[in-house]
C-alpha atoms as a PDB file:
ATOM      1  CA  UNK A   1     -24.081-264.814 -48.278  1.00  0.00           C
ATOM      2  CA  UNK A   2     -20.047-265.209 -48.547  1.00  0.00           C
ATOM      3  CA  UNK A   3     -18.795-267.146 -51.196  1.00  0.00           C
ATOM      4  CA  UNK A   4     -15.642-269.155 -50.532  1.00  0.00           C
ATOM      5  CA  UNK A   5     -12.955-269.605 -52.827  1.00  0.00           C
ATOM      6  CA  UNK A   6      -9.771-271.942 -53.091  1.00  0.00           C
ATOM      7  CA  UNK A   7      -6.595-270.827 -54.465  1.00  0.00           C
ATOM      8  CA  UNK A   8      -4.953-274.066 -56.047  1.00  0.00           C
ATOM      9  CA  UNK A   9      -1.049-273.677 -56.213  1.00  0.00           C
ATOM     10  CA  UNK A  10       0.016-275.656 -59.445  1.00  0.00           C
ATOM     11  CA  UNK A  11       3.768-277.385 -58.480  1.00  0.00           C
ATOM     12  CA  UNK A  12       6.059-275.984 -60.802  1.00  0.00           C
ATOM     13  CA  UNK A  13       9.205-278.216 -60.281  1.00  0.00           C
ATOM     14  CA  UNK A  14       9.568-281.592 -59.001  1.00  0.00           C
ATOM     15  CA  UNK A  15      12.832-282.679 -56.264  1.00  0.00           C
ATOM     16  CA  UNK A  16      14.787-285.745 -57.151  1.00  0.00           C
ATOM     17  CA  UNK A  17      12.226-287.366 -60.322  1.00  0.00           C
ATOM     18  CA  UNK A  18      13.376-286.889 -63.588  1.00  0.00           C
ATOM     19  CA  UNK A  19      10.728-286.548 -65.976  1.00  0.00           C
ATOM     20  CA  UNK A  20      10.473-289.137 -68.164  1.00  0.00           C
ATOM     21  CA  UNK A  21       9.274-287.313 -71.655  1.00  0.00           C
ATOM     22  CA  UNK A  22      11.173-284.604 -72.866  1.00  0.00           C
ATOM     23  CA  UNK A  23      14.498-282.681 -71.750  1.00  0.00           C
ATOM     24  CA  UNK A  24      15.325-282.667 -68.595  1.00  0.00           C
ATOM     25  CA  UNK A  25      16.115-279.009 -67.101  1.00  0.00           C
ATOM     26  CA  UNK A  26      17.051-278.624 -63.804  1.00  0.00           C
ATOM     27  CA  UNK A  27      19.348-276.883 -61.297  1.00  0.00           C
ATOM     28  CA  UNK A  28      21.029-278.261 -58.321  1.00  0.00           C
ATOM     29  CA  UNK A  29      19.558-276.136 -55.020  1.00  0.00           C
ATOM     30  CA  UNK A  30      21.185-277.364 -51.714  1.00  0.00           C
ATOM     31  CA  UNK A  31      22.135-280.481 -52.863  1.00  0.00           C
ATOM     32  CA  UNK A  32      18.876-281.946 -54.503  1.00  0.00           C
ATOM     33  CA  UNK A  33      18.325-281.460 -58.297  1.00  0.00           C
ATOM     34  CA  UNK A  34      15.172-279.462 -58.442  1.00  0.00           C
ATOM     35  CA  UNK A  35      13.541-279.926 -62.044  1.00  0.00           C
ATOM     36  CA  UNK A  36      11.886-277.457 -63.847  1.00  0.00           C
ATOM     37  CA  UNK A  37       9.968-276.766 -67.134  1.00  0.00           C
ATOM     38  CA  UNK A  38      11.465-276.692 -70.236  1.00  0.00           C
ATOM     39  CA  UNK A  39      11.272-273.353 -70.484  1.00  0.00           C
ATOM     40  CA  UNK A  40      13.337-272.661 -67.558  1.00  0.00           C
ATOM     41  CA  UNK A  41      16.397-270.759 -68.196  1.00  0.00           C
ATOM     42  CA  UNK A  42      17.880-269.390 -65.125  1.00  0.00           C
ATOM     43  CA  UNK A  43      16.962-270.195 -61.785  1.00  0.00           C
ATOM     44  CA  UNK A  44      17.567-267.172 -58.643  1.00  0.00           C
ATOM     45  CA  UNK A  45      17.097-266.892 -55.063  1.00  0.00           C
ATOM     46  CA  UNK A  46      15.163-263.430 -54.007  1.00  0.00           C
ATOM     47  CA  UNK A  47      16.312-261.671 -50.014  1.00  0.00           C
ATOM     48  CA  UNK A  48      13.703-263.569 -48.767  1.00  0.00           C
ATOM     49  CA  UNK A  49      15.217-267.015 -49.847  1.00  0.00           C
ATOM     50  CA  UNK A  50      12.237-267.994 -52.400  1.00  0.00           C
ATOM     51  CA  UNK A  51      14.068-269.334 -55.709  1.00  0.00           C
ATOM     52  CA  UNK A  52      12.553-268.527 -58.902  1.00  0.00           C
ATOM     53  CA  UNK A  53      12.662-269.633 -62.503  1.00  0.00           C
ATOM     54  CA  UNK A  54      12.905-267.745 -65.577  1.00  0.00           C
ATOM     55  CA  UNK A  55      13.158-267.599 -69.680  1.00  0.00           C
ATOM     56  CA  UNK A  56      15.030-264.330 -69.891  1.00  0.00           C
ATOM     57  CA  UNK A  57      18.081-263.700 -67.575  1.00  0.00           C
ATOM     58  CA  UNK A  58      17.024-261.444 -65.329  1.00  0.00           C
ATOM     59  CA  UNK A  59      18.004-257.988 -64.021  1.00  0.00           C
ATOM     60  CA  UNK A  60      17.913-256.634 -60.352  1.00  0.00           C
ATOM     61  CA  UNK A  61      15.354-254.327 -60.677  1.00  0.00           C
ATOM     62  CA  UNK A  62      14.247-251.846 -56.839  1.00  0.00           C
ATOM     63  CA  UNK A  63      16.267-254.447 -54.983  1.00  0.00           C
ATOM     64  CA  UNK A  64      14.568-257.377 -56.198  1.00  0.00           C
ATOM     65  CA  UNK A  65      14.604-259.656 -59.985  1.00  0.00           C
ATOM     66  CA  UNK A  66      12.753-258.444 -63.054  1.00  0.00           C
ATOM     67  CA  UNK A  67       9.155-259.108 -62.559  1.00  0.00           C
ATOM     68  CA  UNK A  68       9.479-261.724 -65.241  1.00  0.00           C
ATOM     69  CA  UNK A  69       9.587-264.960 -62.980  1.00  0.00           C
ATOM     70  CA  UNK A  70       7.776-267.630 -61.537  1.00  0.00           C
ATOM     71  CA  UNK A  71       8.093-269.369 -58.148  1.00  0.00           C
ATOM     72  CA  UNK A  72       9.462-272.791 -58.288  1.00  0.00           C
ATOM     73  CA  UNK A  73       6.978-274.737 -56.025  1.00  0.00           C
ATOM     74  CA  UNK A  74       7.050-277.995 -55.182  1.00  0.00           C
ATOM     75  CA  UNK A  75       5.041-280.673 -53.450  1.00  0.00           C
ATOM     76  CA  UNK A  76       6.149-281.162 -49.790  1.00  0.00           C
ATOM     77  CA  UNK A  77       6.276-284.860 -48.415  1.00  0.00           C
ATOM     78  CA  UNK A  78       3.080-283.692 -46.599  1.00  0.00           C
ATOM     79  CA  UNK A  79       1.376-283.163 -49.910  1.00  0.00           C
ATOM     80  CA  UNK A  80       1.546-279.492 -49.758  1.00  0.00           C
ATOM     81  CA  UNK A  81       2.268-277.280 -52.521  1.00  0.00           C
ATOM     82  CA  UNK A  82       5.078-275.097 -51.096  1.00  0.00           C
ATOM     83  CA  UNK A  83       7.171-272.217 -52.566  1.00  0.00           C
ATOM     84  CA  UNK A  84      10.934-273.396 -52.653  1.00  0.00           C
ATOM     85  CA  UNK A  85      12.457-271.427 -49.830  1.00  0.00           C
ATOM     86  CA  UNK A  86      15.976-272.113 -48.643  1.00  0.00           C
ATOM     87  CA  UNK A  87      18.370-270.272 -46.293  1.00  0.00           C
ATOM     88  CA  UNK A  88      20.330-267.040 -47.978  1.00  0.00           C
ATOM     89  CA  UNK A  89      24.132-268.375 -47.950  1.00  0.00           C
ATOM     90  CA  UNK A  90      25.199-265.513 -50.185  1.00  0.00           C
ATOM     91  CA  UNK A  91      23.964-262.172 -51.361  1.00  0.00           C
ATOM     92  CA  UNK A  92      20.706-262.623 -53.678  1.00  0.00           C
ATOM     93  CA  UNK A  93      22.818-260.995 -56.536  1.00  0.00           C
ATOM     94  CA  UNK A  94      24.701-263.995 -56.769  1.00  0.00           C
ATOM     95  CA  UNK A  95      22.642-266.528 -56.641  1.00  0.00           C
ATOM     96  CA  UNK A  96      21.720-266.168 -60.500  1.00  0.00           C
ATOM     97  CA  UNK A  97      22.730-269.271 -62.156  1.00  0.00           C
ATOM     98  CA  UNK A  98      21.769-271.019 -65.691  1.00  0.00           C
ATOM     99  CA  UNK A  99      19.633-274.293 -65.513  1.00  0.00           C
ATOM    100  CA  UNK A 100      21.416-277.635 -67.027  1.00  0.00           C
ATOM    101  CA  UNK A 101      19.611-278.959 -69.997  1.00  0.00           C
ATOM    102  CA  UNK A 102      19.718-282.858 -70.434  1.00  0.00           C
ATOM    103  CA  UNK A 103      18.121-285.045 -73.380  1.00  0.00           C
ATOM    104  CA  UNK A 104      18.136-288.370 -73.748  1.00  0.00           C
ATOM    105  CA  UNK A 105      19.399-289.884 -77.345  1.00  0.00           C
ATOM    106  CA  UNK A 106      16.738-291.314 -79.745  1.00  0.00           C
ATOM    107  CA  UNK A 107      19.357-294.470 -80.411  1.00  0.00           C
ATOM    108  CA  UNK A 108      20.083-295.540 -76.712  1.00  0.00           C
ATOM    109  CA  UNK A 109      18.956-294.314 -73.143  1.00  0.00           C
ATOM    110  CA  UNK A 110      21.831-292.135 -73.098  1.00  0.00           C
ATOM    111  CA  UNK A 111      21.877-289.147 -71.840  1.00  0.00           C
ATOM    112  CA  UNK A 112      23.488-285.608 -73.004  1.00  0.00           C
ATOM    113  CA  UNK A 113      23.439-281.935 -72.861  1.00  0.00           C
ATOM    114  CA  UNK A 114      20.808-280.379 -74.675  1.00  0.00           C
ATOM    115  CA  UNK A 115      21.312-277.841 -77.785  1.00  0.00           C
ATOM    116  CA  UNK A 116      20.774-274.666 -76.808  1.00  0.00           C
END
């Protein structure tokens, strides 16, 4: 008797949908601000084209990031959880970039960069 089990792929980051407790961190991938955890620091793009999070910056490591990320996935319209894959437009090197940190003030519903 086989038993069957279900791997259940959490989203990590939401398209387009601010949260609406908390800071909002998130990075602009092709276009479409992608937001993240909190704990998001940088976000990179591996050779295959699958972007990643992190809390550290990373370090190319054997041709690939420091094992210290997580996948940014995200639920498809088709109510898929999906690992965010876009084209490589430039060498994965370069795709390293810092999230943007946004809180809203206590006062007003205005918005501004976070403390870091």
């Amino acid at each position: 008797m086989g038993y069957k089990t279900m791997l259940t792929i959490t989203p990590t980051a939401v398209v387009d949908a601010a949260p609406e407790q908390g800071p909002e961190v998130f990075a602009v991938i092709e276009g479409k601000k992608v937001f993240l955890p909190a704990e998001a620091k940088y976000v990179m793009q591996d050779r295959r084209g699958i972007w990643y999070y992190s809390t550290r910056k990373p370090r190319p490591k054997e041709g690939d990031w420091t094992p210290n990320k997580t996948s940014i996935a995200c639920l498809t319209e088709q109510g898929y959880v999906r690992a965010l894959q876009t084209e490589a437009r430039v060498e994965w090197l370069q795709t390293c970039q810092r999230t943007i940190r946004m809180v809203r003030s206590r006062e007003s519903s205005q918005r501004r960069p976070a403390d870091d």
